[in-house]
PDB file of N, CA and C in Angstrom:
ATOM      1  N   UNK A   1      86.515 100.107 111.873  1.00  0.00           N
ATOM      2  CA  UNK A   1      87.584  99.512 111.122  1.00  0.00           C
ATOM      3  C   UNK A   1      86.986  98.572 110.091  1.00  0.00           C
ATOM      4  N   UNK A   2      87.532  98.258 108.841  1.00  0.00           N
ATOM      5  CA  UNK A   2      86.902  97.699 107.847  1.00  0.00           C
ATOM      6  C   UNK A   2      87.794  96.755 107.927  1.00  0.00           C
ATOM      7  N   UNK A   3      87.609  95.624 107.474  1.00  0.00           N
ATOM      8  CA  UNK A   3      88.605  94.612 106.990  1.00  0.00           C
ATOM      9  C   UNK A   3      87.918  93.973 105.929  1.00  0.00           C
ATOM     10  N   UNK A   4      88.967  93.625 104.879  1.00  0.00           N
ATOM     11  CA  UNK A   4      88.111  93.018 103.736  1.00  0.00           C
ATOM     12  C   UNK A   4      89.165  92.308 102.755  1.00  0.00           C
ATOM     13  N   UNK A   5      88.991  90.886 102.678  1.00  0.00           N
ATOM     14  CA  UNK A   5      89.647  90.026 102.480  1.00  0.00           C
ATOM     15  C   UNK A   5      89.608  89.938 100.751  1.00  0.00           C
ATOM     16  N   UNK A   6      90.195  90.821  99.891  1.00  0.00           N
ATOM     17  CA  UNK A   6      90.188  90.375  98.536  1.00  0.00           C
ATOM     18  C   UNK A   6      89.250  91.612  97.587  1.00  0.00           C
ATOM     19  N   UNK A   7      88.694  91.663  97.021  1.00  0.00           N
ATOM     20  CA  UNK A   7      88.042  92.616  95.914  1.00  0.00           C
ATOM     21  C   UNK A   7      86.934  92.412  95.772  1.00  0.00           C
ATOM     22  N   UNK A   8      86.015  93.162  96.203  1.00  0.00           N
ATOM     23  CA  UNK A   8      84.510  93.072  96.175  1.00  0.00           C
ATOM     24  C   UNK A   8      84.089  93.972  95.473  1.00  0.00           C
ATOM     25  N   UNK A   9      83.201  94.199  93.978  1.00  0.00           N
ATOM     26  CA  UNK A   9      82.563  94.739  93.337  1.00  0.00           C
ATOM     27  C   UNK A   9      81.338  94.854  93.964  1.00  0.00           C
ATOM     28  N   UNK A  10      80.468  96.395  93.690  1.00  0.00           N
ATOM     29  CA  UNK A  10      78.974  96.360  93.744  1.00  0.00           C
ATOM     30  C   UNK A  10      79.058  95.902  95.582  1.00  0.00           C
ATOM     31  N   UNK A  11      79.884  96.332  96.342  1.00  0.00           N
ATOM     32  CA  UNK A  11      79.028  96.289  97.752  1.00  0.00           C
ATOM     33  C   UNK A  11      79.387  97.426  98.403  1.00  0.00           C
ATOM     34  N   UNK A  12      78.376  97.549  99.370  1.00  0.00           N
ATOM     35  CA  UNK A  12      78.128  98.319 100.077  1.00  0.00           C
ATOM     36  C   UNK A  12      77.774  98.591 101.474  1.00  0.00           C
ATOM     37  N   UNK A  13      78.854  96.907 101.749  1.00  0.00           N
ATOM     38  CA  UNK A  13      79.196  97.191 102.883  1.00  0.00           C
ATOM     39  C   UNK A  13      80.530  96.488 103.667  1.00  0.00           C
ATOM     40  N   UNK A  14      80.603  96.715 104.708  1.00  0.00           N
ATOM     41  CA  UNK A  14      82.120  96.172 105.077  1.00  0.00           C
ATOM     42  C   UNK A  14      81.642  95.598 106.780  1.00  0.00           C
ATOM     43  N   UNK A  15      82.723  94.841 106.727  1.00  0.00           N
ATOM     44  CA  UNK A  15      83.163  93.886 107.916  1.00  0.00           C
ATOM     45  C   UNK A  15      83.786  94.474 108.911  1.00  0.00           C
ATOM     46  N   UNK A  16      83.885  93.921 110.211  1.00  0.00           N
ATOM     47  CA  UNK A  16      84.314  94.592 111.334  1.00  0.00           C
ATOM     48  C   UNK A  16      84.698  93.693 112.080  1.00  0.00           C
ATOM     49  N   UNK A  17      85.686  93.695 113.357  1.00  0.00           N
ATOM     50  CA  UNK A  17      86.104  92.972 114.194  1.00  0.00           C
ATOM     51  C   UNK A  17      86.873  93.697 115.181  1.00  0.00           C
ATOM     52  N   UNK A  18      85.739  93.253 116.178  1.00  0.00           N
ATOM     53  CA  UNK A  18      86.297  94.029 117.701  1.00  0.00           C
ATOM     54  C   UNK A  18      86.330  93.476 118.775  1.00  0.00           C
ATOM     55  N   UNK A  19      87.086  94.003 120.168  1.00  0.00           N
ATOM     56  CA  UNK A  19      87.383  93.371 121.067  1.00  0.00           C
ATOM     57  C   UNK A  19      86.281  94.061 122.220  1.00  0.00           C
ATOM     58  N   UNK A  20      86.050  93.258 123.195  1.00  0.00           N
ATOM     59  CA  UNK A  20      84.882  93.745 124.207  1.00  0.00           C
ATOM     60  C   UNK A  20      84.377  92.999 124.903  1.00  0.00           C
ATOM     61  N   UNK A  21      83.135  93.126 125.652  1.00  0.00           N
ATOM     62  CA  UNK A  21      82.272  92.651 126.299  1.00  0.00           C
ATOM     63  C   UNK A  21      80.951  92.509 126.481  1.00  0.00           C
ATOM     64  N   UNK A  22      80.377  91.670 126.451  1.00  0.00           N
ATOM     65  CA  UNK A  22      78.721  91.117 126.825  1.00  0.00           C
ATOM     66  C   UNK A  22      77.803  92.030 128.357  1.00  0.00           C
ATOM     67  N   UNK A  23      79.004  91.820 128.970  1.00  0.00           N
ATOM     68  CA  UNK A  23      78.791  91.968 130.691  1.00  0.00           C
ATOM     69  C   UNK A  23      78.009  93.406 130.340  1.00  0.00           C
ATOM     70  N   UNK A  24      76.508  93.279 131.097  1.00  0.00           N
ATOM     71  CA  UNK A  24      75.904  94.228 130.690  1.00  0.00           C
ATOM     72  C   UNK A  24      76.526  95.604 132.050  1.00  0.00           C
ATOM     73  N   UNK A  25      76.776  95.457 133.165  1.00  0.00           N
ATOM     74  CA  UNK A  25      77.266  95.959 134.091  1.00  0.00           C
ATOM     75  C   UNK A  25      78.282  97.179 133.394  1.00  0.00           C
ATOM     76  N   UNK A  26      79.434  96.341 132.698  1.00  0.00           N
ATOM     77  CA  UNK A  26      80.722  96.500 132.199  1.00  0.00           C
ATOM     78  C   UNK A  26      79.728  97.814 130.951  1.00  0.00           C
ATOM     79  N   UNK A  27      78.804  97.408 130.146  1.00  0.00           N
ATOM     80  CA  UNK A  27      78.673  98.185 129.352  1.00  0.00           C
ATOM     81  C   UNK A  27      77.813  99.223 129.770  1.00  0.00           C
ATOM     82  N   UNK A  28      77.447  99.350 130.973  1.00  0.00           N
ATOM     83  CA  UNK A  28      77.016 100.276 131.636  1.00  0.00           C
ATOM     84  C   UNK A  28      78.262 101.601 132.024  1.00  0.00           C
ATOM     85  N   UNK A  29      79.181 100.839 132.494  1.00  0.00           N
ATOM     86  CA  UNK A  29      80.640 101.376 132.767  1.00  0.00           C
ATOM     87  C   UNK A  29      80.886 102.491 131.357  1.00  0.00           C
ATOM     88  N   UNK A  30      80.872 101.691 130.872  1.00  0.00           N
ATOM     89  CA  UNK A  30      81.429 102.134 129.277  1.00  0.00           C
ATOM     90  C   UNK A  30      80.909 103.117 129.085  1.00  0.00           C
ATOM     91  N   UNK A  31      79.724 103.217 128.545  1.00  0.00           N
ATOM     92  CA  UNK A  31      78.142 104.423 128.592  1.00  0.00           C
ATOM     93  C   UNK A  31      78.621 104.963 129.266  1.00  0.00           C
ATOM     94  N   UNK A  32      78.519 105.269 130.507  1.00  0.00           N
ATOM     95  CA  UNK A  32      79.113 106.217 131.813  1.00  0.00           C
ATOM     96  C   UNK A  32      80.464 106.724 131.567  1.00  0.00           C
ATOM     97  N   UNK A  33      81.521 106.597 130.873  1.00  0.00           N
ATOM     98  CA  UNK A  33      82.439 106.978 131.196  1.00  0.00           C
ATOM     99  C   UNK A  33      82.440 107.681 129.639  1.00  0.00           C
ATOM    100  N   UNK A  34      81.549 107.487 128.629  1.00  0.00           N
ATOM    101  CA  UNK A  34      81.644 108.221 127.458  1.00  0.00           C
ATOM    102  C   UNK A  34      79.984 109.489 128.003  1.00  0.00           C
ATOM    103  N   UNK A  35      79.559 109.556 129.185  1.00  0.00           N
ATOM    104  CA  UNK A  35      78.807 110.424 129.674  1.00  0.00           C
ATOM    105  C   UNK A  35      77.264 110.368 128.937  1.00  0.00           C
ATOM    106  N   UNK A  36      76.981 108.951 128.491  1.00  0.00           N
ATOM    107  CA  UNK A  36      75.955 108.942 128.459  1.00  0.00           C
ATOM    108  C   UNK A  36      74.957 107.721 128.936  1.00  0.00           C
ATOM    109  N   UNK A  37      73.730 107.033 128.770  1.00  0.00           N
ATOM    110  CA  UNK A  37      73.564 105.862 128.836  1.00  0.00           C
ATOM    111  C   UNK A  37      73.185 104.844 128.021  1.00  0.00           C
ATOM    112  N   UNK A  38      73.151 103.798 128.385  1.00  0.00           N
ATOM    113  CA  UNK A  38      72.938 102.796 127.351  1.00  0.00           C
ATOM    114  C   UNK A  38      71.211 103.173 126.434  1.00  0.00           C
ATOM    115  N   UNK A  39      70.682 103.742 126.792  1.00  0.00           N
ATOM    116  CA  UNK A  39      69.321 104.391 125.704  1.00  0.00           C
ATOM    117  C   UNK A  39      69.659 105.688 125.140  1.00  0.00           C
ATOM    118  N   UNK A  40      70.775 106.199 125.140  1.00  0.00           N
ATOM    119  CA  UNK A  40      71.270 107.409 124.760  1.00  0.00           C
ATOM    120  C   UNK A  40      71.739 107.011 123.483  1.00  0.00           C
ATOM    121  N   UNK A  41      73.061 106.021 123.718  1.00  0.00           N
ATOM    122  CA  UNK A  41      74.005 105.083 122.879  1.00  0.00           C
ATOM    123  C   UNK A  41      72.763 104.173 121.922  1.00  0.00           C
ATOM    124  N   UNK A  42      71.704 103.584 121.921  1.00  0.00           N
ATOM    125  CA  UNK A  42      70.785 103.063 121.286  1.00  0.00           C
ATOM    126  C   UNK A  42      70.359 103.789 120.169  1.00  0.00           C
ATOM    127  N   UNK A  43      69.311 105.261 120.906  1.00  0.00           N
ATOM    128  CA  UNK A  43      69.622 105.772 119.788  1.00  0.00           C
ATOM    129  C   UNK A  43      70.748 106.272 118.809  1.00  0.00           C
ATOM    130  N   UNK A  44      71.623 106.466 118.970  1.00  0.00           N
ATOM    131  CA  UNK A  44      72.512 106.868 118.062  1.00  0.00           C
ATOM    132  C   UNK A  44      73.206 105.552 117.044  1.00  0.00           C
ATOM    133  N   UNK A  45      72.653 104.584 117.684  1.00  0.00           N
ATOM    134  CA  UNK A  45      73.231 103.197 116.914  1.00  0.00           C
ATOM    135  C   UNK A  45      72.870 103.398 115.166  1.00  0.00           C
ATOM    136  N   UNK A  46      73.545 103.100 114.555  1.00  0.00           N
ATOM    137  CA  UNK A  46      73.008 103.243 112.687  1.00  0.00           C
ATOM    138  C   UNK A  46      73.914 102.019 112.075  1.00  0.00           C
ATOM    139  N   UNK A  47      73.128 100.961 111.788  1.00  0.00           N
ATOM    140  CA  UNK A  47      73.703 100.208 110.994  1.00  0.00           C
ATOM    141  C   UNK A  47      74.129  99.225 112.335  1.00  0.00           C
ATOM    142  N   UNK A  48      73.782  98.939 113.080  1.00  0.00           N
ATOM    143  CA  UNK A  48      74.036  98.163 113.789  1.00  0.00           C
ATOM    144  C   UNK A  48      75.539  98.506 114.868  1.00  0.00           C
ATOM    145  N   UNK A  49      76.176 100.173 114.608  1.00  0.00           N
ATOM    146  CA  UNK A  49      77.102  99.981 115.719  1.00  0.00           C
ATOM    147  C   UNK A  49      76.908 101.727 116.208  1.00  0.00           C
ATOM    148  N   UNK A  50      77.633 101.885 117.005  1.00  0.00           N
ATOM    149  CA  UNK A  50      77.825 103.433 117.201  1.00  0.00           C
ATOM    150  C   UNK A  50      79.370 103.543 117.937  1.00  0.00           C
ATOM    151  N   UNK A  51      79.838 104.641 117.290  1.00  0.00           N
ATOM    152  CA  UNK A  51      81.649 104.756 117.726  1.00  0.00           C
ATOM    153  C   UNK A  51      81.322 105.900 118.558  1.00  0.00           C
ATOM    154  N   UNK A  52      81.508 105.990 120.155  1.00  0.00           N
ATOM    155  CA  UNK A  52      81.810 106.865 120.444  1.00  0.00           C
ATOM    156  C   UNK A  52      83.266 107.505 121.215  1.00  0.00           C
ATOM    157  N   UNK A  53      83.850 107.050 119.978  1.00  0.00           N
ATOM    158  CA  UNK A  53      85.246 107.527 120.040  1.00  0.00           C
ATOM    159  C   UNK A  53      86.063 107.069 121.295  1.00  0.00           C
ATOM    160  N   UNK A  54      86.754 106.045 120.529  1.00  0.00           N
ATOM    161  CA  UNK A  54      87.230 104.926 121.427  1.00  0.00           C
ATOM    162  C   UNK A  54      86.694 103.898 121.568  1.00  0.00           C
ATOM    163  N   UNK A  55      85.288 103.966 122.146  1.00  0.00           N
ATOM    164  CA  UNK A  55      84.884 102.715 122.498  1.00  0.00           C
ATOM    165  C   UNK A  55      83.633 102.392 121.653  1.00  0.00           C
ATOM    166  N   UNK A  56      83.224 101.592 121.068  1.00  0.00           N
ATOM    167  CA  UNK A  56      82.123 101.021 120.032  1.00  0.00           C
ATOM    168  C   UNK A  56      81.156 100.538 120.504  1.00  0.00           C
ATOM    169  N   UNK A  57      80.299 100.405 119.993  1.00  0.00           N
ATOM    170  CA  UNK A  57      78.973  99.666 120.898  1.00  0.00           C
ATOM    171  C   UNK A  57      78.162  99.326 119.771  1.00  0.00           C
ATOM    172  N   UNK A  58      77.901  98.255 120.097  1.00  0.00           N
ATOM    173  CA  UNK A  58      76.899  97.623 119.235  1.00  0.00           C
ATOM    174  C   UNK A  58      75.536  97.136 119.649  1.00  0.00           C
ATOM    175  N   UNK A  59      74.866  97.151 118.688  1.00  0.00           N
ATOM    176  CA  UNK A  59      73.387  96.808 119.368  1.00  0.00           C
ATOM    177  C   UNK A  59      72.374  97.508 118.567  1.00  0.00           C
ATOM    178  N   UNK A  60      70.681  97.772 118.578  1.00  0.00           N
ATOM    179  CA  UNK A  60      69.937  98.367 117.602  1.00  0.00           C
ATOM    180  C   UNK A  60      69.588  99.667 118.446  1.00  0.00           C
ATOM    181  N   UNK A  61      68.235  99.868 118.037  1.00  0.00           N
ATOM    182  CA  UNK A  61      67.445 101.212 118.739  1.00  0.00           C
ATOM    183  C   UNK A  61      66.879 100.935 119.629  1.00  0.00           C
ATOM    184  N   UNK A  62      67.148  99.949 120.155  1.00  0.00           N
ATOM    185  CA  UNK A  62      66.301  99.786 121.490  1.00  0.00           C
ATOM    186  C   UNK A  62      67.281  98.856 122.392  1.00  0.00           C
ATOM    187  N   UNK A  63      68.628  98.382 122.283  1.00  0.00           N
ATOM    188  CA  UNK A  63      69.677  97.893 123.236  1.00  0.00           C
ATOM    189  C   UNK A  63      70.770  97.445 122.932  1.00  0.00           C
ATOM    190  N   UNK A  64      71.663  98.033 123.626  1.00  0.00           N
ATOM    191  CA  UNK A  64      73.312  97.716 123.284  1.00  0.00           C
ATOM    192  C   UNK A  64      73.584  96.412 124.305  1.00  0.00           C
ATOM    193  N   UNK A  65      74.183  95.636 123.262  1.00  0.00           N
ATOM    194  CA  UNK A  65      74.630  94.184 124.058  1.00  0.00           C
ATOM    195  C   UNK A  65      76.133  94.095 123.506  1.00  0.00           C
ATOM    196  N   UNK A  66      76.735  94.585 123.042  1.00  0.00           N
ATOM    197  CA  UNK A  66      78.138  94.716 123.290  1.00  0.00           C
ATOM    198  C   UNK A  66      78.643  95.898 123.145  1.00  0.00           C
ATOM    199  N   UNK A  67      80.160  96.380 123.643  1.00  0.00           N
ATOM    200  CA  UNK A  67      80.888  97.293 123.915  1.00  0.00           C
ATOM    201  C   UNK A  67      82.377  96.779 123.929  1.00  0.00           C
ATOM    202  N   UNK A  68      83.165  97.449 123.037  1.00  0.00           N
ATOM    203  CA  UNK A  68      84.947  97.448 122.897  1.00  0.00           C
ATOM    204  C   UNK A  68      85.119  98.301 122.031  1.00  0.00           C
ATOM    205  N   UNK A  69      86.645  97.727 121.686  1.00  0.00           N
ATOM    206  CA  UNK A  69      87.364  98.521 120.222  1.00  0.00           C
ATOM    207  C   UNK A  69      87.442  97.554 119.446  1.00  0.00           C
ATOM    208  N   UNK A  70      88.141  98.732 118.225  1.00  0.00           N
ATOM    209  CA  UNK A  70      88.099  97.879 117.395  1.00  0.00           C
ATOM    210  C   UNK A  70      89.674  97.554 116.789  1.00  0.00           C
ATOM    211  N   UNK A  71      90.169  96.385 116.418  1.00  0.00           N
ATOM    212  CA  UNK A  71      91.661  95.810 116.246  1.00  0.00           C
ATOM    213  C   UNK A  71      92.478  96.151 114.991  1.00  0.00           C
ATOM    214  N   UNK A  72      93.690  96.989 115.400  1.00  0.00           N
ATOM    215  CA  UNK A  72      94.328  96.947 114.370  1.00  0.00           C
ATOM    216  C   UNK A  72      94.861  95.383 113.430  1.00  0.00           C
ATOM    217  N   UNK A  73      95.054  95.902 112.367  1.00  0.00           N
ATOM    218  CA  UNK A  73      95.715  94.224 111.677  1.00  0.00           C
ATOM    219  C   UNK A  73      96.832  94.365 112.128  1.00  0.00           C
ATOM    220  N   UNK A  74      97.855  95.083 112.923  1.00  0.00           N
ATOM    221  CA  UNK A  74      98.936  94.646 113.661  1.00  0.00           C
ATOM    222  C   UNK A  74      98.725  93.804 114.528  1.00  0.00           C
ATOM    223  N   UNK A  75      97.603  94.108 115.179  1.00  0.00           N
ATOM    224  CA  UNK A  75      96.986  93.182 116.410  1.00  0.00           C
ATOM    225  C   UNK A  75      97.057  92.050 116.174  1.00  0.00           C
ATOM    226  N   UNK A  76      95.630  91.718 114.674  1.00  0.00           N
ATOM    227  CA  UNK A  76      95.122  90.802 114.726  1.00  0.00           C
ATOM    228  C   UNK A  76      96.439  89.522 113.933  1.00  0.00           C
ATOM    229  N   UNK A  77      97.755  90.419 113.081  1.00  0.00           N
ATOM    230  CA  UNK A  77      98.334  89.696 112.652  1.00  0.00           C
ATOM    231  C   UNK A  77      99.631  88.772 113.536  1.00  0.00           C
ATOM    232  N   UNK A  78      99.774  89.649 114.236  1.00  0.00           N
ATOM    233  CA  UNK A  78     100.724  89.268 115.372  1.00  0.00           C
ATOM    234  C   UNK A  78     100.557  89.076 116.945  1.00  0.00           C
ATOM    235  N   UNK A  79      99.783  88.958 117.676  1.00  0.00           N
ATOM    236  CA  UNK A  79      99.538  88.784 118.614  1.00  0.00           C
ATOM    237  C   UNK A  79      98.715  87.625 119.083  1.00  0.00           C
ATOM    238  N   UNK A  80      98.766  87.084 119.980  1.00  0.00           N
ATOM    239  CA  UNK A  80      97.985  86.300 119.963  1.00  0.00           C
ATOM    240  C   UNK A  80      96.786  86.790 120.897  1.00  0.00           C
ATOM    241  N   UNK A  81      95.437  86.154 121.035  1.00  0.00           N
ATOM    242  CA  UNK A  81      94.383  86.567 121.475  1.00  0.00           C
ATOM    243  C   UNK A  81      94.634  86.940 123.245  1.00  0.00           C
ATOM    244  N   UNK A  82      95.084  86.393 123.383  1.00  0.00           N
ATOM    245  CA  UNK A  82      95.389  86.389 125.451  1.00  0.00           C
ATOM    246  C   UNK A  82      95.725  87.649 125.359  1.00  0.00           C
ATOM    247  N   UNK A  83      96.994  88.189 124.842  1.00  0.00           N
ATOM    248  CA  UNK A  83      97.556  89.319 124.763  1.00  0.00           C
ATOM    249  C   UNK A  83      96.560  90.246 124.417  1.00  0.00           C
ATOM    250  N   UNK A  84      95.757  90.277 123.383  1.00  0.00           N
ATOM    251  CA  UNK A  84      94.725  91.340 122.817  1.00  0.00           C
ATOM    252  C   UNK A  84      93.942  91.607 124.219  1.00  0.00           C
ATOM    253  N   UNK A  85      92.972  90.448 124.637  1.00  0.00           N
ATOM    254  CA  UNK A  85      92.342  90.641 125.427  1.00  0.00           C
ATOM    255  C   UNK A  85      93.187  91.498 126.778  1.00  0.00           C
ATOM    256  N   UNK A  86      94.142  91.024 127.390  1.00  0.00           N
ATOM    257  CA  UNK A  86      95.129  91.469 128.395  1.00  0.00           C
ATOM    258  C   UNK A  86      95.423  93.191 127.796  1.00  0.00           C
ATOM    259  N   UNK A  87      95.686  93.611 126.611  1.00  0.00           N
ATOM    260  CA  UNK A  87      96.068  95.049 126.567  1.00  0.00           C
ATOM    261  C   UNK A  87      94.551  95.973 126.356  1.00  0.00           C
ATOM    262  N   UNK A  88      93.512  95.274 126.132  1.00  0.00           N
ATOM    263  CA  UNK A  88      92.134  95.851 126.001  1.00  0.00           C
ATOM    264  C   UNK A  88      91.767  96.130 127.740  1.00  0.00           C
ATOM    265  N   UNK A  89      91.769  95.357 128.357  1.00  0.00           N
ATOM    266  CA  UNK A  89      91.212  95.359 129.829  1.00  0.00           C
ATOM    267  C   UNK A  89      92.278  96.429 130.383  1.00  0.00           C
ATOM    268  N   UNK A  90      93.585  96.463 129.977  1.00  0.00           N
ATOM    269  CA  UNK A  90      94.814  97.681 130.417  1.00  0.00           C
ATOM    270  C   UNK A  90      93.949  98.801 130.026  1.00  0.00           C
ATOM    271  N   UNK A  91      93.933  98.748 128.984  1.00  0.00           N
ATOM    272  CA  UNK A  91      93.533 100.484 128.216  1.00  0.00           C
ATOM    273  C   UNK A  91      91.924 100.620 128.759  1.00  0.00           C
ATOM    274  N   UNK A  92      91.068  99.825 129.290  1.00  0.00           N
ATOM    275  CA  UNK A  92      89.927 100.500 129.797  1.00  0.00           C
ATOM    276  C   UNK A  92      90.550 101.316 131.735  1.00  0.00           C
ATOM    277  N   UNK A  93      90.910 100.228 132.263  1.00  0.00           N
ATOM    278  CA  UNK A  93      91.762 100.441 133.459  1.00  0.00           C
ATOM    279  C   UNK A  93      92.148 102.080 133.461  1.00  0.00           C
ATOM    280  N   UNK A  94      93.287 102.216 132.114  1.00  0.00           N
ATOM    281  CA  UNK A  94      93.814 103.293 132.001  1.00  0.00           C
ATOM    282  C   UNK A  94      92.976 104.565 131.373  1.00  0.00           C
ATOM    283  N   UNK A  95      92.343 104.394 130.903  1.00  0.00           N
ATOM    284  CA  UNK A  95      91.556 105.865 130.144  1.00  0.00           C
ATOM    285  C   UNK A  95      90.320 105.691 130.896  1.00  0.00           C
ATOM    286  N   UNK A  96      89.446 104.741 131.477  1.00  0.00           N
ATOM    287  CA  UNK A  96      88.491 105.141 132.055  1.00  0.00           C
ATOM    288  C   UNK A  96      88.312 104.797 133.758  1.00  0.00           C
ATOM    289  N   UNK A  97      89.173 104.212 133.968  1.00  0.00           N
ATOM    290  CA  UNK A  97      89.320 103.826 135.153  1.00  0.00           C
ATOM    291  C   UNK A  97      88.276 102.406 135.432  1.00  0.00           C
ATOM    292  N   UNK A  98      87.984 101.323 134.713  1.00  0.00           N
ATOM    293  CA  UNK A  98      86.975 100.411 134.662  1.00  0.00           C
ATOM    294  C   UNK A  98      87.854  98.837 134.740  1.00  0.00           C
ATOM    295  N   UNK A  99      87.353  97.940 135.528  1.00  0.00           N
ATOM    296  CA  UNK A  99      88.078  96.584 135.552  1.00  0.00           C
ATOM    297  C   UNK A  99      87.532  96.004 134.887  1.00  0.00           C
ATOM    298  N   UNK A 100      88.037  95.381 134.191  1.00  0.00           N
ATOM    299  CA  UNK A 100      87.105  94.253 132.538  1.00  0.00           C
ATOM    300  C   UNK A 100      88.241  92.882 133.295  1.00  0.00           C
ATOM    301  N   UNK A 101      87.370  92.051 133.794  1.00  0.00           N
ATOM    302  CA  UNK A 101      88.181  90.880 134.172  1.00  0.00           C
ATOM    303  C   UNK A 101      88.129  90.474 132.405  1.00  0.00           C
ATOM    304  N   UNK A 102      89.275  89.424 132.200  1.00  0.00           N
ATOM    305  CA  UNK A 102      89.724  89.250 130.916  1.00  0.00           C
ATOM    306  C   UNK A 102      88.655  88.108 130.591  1.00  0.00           C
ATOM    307  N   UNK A 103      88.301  87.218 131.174  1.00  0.00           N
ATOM    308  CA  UNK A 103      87.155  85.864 131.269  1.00  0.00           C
ATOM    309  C   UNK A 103      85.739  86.951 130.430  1.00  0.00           C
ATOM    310  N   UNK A 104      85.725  88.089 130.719  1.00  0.00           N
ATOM    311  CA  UNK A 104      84.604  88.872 130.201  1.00  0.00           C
ATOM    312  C   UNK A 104      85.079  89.478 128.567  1.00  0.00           C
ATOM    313  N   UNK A 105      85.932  89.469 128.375  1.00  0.00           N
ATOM    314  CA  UNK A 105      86.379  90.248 127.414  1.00  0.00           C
ATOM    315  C   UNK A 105      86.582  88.913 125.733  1.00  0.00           C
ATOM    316  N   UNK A 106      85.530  89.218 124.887  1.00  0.00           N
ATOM    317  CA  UNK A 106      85.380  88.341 123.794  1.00  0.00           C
ATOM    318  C   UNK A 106      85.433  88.948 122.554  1.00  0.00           C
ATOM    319  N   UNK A 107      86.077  88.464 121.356  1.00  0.00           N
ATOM    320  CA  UNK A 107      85.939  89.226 119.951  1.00  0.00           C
ATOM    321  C   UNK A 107      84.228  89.030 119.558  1.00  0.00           C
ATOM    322  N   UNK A 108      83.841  89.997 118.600  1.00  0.00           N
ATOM    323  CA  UNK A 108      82.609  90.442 117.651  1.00  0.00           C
ATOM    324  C   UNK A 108      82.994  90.716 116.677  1.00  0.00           C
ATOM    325  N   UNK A 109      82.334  90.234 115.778  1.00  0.00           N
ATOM    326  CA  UNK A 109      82.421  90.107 114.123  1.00  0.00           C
ATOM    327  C   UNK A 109      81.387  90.592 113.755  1.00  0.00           C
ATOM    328  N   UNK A 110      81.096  91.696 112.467  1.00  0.00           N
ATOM    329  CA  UNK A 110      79.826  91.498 111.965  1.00  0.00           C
ATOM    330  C   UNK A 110      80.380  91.971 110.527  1.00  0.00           C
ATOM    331  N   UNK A 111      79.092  92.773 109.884  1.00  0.00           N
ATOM    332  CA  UNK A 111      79.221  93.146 109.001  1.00  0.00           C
ATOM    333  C   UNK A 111      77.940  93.984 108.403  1.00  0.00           C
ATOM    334  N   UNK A 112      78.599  95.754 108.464  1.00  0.00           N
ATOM    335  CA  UNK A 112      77.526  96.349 108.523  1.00  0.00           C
ATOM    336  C   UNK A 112      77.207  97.033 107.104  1.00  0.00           C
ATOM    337  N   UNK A 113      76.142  96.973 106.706  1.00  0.00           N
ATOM    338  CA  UNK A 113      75.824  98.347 105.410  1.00  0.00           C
ATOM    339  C   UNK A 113      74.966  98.714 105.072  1.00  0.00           C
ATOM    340  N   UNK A 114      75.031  99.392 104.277  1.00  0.00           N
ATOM    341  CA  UNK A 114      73.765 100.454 103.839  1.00  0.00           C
ATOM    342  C   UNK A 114      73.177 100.723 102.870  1.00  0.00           C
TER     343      UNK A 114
END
C-alpha cells in the first residue's frame, strides 16, 4: 500500500504503513502458514519488504523482523488504533488459525524504493 501525503516530483519511491508483529515466534507462525520459512521469505525480500499475499514481511536477505498487513485509509482514517489492532489479531485467528495477543501487535512505517 502506498500512502503519500501531497505531490512529489522526481521520486521513486513510496511509503508504507502496516499493522503486525516483532514476536519472532508469531512470525514464524506467519512463514508457516504462507508454507514457507523465515530464510525462504528473506530471500524473496526486495526493497526491504516481501507480500506474500496477505501477509507482508519485512526485513533484508538475511532476516525478517516484522510480519502484518497493510491498512486501508478507511482504517487509518476512522478507527481508532485498539480497534485496528483487535480486527488484525481476528483476521490472523480466522484465515490462519494463529493467536497474536494484541500487547504484540504494533504499526511499521517505512519507506521503500528503487
Amino acid at each position: 500500500m502506498k500512502i503519500r501525503d501531497g505531490f512529489v516530483s522526481n521520486s521513486s519511491s513510496s511509503s508504507f504503513l502496516i499493522i503486525g508483529t516483532q514476536n519472532d515466534a508469531l512470525i514464524d507462525k506467519m512463514a508457516k502458514a504462507k508454507n514457507m520459512t523465515r530464510e525462504e521469505i528473506a530471500d524473496k525480500i526486495n526493497f526491504g519488504q516481501y507480500d506474500a499475499g496477505g501477509i507482508i514481511f519485512i526485513g533484508d536477505h538475511e532476516s525478517v523482523y516484522f510480519a502484518g498487513t497493510d491498512l486501508s485509509e478507511n482504517e487509518m482514517d476512522r478507527l481508532p488504533l485498539s480497534i485496528i489492532k483487535q480486527r488484525f489479531a481476528k483476521k490472523l485467528k480466522e484465515k490462519h488459525n494463529i493467536d497474536v495477543p494484541v500487547k504484540d501487535i504494533h504499526m511499521y512505517y517505512g519507506e521503500a524504493s528503487s
